[in-house]
PDB file of N, CA and C in Angstrom:
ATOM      1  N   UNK A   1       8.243  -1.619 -14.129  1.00  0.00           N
ATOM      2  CA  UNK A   1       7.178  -1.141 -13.269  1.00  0.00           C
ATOM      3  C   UNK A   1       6.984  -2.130 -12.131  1.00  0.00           C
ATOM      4  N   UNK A   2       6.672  -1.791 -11.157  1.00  0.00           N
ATOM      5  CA  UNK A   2       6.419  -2.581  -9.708  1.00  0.00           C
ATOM      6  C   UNK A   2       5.551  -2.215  -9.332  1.00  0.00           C
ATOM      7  N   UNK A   3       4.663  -3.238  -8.099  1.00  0.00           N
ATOM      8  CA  UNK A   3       3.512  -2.920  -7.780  1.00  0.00           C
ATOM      9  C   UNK A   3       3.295  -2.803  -6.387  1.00  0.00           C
ATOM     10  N   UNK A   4       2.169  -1.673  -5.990  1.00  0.00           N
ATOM     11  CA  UNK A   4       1.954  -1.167  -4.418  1.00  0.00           C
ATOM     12  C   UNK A   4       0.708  -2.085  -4.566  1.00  0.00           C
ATOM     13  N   UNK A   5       0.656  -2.433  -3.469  1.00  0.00           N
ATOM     14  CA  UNK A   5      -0.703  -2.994  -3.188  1.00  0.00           C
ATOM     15  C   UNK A   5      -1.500  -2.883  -1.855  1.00  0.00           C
ATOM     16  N   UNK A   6      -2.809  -2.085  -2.055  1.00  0.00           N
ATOM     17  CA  UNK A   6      -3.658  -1.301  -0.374  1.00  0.00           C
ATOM     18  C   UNK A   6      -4.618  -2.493  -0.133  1.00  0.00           C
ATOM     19  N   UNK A   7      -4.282  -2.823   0.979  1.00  0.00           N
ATOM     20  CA  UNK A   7      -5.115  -4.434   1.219  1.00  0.00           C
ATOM     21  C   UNK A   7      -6.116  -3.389   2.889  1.00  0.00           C
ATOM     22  N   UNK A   8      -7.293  -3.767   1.735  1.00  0.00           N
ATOM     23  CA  UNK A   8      -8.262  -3.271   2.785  1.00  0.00           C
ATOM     24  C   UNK A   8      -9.631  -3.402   2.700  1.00  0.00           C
ATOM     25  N   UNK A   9     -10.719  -3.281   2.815  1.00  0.00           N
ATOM     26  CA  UNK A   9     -12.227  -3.685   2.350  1.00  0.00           C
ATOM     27  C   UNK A   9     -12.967  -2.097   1.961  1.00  0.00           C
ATOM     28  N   UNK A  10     -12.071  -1.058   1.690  1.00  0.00           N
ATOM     29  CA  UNK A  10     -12.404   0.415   1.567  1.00  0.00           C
ATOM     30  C   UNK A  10     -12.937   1.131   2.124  1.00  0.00           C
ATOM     31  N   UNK A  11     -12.545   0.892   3.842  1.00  0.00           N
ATOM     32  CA  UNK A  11     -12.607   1.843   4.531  1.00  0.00           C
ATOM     33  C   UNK A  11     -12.098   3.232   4.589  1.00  0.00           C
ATOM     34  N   UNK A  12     -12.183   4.330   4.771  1.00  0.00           N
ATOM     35  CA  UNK A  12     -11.980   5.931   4.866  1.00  0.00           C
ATOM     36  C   UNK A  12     -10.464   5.798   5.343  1.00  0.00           C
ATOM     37  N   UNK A  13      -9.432   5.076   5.969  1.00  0.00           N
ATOM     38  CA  UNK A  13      -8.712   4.542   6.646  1.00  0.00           C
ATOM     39  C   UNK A  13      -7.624   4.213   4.798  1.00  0.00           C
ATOM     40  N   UNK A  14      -8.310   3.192   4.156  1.00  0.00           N
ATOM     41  CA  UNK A  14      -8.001   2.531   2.867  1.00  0.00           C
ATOM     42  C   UNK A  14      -7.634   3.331   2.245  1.00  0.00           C
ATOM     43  N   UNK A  15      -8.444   4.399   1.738  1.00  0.00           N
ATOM     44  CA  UNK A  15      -8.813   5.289   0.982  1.00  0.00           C
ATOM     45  C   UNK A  15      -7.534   6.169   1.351  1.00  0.00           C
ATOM     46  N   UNK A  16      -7.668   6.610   2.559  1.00  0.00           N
ATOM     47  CA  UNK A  16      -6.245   8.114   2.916  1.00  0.00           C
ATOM     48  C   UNK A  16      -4.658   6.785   1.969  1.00  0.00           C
ATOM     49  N   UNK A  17      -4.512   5.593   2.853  1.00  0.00           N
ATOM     50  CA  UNK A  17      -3.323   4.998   2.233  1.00  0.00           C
ATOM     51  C   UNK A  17      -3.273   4.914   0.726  1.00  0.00           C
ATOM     52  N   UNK A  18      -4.320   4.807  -0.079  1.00  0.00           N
ATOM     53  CA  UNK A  18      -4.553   4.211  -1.002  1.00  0.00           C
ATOM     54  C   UNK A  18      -3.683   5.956  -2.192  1.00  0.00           C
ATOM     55  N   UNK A  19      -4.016   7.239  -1.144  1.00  0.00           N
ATOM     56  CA  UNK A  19      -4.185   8.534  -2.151  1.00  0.00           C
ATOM     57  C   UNK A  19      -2.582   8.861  -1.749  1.00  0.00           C
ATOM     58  N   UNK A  20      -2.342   8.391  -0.370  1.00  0.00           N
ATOM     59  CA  UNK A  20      -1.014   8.656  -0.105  1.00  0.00           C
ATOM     60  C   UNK A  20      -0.015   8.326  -1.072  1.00  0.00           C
ATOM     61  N   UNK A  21       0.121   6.478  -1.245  1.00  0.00           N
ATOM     62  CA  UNK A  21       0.528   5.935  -2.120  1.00  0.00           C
ATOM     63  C   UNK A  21       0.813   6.534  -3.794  1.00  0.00           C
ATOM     64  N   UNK A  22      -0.534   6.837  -3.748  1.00  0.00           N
ATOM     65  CA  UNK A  22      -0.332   7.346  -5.484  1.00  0.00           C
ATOM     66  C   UNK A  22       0.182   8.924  -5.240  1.00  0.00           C
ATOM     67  N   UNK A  23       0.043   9.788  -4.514  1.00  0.00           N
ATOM     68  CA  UNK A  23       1.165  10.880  -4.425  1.00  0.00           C
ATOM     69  C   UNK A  23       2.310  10.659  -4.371  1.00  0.00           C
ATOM     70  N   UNK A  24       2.947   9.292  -3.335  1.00  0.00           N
ATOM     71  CA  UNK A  24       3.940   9.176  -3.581  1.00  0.00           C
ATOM     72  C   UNK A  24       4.871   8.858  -4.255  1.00  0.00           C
ATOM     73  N   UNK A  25       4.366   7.949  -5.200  1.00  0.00           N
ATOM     74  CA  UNK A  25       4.587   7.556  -6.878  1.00  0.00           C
ATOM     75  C   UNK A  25       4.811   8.659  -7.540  1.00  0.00           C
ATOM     76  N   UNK A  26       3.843   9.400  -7.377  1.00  0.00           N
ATOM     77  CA  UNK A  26       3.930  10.355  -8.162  1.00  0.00           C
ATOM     78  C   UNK A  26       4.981  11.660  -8.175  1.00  0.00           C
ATOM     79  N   UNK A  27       5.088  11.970  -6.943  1.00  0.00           N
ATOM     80  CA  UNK A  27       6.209  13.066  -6.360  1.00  0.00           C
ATOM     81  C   UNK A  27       7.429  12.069  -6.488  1.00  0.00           C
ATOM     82  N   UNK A  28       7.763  11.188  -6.560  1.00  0.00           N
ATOM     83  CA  UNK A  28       9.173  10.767  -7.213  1.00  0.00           C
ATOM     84  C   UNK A  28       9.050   9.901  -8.568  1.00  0.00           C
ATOM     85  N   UNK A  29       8.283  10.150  -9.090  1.00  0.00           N
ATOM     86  CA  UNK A  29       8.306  10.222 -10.579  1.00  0.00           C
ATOM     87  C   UNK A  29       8.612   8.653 -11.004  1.00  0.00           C
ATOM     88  N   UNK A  30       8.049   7.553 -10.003  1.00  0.00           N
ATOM     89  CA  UNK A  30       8.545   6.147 -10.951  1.00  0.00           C
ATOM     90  C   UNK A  30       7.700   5.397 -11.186  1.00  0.00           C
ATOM     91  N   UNK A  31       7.808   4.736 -12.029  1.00  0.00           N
ATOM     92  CA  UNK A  31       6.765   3.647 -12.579  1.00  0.00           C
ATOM     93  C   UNK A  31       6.256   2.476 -11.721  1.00  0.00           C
ATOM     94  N   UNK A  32       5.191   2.930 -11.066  1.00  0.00           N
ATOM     95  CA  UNK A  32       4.874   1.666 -10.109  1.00  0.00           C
ATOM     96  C   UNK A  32       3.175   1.642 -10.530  1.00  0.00           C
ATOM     97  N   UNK A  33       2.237   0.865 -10.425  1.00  0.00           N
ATOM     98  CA  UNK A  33       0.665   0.464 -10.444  1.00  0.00           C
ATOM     99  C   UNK A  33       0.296   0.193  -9.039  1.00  0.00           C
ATOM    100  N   UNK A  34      -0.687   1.367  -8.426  1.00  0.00           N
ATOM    101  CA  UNK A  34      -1.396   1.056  -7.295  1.00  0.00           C
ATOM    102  C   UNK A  34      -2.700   0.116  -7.573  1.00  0.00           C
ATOM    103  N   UNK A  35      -2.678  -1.125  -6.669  1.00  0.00           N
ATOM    104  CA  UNK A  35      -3.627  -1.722  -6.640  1.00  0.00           C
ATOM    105  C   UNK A  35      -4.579  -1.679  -5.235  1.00  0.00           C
ATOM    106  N   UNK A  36      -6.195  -1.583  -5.569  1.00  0.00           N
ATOM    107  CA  UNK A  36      -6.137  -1.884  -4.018  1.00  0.00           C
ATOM    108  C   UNK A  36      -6.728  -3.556  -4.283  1.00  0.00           C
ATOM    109  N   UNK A  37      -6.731  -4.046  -3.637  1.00  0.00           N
ATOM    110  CA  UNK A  37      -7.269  -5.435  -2.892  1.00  0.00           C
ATOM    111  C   UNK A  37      -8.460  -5.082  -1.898  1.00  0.00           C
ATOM    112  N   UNK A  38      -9.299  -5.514  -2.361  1.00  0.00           N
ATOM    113  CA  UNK A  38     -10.773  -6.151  -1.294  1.00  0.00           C
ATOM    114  C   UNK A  38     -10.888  -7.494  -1.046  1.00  0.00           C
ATOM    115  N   UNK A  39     -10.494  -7.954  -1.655  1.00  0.00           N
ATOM    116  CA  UNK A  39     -10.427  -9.725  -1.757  1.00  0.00           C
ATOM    117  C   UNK A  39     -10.100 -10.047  -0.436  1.00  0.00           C
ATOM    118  N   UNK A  40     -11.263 -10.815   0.363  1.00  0.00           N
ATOM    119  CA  UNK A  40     -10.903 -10.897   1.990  1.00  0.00           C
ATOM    120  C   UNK A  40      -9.419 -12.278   2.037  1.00  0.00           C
ATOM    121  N   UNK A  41      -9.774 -12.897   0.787  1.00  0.00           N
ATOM    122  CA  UNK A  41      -9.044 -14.566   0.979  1.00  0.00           C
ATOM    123  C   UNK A  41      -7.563 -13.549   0.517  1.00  0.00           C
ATOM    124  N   UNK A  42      -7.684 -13.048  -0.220  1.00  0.00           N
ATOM    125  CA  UNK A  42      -6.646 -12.615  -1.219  1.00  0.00           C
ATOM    126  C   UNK A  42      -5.341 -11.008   0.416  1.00  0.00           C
ATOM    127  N   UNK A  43      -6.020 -10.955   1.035  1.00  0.00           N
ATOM    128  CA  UNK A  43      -5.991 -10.286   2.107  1.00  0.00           C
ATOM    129  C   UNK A  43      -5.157 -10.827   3.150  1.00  0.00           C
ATOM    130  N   UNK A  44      -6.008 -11.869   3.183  1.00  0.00           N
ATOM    131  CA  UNK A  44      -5.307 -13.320   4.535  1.00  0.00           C
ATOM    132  C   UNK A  44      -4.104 -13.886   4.125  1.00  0.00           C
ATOM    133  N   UNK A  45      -4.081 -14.043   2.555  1.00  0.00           N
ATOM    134  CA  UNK A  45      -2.805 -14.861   2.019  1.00  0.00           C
ATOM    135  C   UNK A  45      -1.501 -13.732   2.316  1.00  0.00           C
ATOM    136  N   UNK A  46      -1.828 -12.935   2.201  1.00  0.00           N
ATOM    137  CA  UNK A  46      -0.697 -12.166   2.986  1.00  0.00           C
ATOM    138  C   UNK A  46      -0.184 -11.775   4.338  1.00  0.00           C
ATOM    139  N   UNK A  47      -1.292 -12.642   5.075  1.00  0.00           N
ATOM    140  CA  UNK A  47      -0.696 -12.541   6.610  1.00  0.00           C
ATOM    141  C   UNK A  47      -1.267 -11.350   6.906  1.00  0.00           C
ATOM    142  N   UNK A  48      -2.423 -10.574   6.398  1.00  0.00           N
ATOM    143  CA  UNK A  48      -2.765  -8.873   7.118  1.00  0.00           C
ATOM    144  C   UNK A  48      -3.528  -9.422   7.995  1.00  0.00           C
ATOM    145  N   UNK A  49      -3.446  -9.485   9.187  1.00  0.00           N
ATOM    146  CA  UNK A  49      -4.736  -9.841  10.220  1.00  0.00           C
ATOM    147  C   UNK A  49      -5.428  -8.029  10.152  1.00  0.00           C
ATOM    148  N   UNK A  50      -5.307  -6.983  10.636  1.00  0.00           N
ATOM    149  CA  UNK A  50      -5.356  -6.044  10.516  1.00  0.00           C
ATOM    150  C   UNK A  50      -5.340  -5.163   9.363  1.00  0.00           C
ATOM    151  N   UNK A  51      -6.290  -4.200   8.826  1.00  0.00           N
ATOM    152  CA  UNK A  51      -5.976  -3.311   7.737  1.00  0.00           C
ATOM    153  C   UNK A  51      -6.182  -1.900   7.857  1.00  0.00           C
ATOM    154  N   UNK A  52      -5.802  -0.794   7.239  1.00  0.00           N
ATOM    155  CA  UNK A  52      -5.051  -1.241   6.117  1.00  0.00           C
ATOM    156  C   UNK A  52      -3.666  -1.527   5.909  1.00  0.00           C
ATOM    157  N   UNK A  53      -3.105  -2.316   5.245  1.00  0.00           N
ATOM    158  CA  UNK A  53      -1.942  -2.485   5.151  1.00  0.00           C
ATOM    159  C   UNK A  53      -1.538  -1.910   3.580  1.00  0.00           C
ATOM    160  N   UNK A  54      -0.015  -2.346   3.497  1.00  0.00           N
ATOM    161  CA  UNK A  54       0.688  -1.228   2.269  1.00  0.00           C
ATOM    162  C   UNK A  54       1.137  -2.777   1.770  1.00  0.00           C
ATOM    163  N   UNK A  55       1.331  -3.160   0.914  1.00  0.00           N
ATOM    164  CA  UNK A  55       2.128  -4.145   0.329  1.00  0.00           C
ATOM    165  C   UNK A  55       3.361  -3.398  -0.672  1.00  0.00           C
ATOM    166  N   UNK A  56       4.502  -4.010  -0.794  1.00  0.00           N
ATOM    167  CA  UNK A  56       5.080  -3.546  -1.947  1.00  0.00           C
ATOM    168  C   UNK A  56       6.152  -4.725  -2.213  1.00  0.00           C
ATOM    169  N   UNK A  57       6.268  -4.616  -4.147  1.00  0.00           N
ATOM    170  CA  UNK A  57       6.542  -5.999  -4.602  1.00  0.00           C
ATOM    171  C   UNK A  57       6.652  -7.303  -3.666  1.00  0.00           C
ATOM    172  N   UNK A  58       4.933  -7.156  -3.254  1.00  0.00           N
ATOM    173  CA  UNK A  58       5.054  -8.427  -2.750  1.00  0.00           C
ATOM    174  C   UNK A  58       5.260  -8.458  -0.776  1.00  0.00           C
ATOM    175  N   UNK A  59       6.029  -7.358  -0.492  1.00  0.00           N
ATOM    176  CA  UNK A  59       5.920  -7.595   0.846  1.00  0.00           C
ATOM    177  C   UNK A  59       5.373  -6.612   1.712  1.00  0.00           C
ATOM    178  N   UNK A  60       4.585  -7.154   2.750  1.00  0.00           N
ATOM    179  CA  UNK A  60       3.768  -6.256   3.586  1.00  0.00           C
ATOM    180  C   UNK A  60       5.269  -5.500   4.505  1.00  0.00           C
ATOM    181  N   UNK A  61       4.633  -3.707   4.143  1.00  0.00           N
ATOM    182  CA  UNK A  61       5.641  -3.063   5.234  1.00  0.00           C
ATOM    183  C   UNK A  61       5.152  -2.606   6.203  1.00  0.00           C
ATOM    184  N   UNK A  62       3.411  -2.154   6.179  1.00  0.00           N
ATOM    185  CA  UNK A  62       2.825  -2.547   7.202  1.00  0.00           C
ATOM    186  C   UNK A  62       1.720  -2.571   7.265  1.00  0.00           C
ATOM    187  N   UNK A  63       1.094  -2.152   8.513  1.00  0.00           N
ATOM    188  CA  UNK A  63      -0.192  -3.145   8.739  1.00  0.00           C
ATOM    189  C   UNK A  63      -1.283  -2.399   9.374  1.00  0.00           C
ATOM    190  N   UNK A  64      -2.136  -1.992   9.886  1.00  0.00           N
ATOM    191  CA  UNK A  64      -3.069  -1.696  10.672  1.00  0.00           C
ATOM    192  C   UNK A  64      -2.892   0.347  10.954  1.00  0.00           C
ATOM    193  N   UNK A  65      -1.642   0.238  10.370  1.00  0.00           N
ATOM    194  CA  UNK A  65      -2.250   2.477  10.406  1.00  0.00           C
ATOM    195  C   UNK A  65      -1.736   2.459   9.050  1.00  0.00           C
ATOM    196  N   UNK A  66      -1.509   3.882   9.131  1.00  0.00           N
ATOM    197  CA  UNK A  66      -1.025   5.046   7.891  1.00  0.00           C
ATOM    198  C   UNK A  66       0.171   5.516   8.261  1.00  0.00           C
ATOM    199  N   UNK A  67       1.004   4.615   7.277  1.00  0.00           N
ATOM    200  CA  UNK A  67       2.245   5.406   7.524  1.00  0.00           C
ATOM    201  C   UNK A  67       2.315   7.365   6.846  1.00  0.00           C
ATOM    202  N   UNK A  68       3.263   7.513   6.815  1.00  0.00           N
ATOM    203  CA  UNK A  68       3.415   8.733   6.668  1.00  0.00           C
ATOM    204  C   UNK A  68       3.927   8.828   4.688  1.00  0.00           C
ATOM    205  N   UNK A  69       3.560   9.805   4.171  1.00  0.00           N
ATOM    206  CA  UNK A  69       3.912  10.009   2.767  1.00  0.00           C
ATOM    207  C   UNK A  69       5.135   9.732   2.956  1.00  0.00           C
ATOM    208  N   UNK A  70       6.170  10.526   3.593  1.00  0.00           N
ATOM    209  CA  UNK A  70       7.962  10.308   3.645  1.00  0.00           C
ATOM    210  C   UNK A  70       7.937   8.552   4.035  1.00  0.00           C
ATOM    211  N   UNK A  71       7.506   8.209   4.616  1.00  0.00           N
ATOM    212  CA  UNK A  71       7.840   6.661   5.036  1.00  0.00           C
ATOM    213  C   UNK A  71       7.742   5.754   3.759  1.00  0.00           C
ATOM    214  N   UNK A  72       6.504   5.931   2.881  1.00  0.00           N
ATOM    215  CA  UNK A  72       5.964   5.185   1.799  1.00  0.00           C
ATOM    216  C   UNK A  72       7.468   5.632   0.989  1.00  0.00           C
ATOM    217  N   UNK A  73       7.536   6.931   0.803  1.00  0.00           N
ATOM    218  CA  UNK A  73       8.781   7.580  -0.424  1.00  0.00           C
ATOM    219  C   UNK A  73       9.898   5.986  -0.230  1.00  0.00           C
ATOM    220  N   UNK A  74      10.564   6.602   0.967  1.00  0.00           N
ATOM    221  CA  UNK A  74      11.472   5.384   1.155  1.00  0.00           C
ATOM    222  C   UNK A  74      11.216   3.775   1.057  1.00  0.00           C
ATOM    223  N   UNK A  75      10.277   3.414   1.331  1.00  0.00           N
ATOM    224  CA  UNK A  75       9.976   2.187   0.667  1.00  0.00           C
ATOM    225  C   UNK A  75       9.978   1.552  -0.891  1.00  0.00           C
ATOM    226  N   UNK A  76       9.352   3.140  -1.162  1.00  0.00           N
ATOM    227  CA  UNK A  76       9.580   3.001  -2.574  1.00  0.00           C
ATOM    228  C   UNK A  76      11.123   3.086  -3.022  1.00  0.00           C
ATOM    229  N   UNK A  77      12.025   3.449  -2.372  1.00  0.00           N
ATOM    230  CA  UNK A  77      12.849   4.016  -3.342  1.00  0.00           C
ATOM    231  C   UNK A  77      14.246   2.885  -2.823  1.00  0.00           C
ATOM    232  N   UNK A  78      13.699   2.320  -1.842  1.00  0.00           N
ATOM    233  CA  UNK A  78      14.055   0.684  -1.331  1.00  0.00           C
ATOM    234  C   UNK A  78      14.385  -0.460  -2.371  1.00  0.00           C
ATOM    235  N   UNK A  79      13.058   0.483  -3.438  1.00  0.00           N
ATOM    236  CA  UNK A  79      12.766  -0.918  -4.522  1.00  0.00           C
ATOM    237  C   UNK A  79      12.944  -0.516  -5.840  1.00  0.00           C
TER     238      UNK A  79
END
C-alpha cells in the first residue's frame, strides 16, 4: 500500500482534490491510504508554498490547482 497525501488547511479547493484522489484509487482498484494534512509545519516541510497540493509516496506532483482525475490516475499508476 502507498500513500496520497492532500496538503491543505480544508479549503472547498482541498476537499474537490482530496474526493478526486479517492475516486481515483478507487476506479483503478489499488491499494493506496488518502491522507489529508492540515499541519501548517508539516505542509512547509514539503516545500508547498501554495495549496492544495497532491503528494504521492512522498513527492509533491503538484501544487496550487486541481489536477484532473486522468492526471492523478497516471501518477498513480507511475507508482
Amino acid at each position: 500500500m502507498f500513500e496520497i497525501k492532500i496538503l491543505g488547511m480544508g479549503c472547498s479547493k482541498c476537499k474537490k482534490l482530496t474526493k478526486l484522489a479517492e475516486e481515483a484509487v478507487s476506479e483503478l482498484g489499488v491499494s493506496a491510504k488518502v491522507v489529508k494534512v492540515t499541519d501548517i509545519d508539516e505542509i512547509m516541510d514539503y516545500g508547498a508554498m501554495v495549496t492544495p497540493a497532491l503528494v504521492i509516496e512522498g513527492e509533491v506532483k503538484v501544487a496550487g490547482k486541481i489536477p484532473s482525475k486522468e492526471e492523478i490516475k497516471k501518477w498513480i499508476e507511475a507508482n
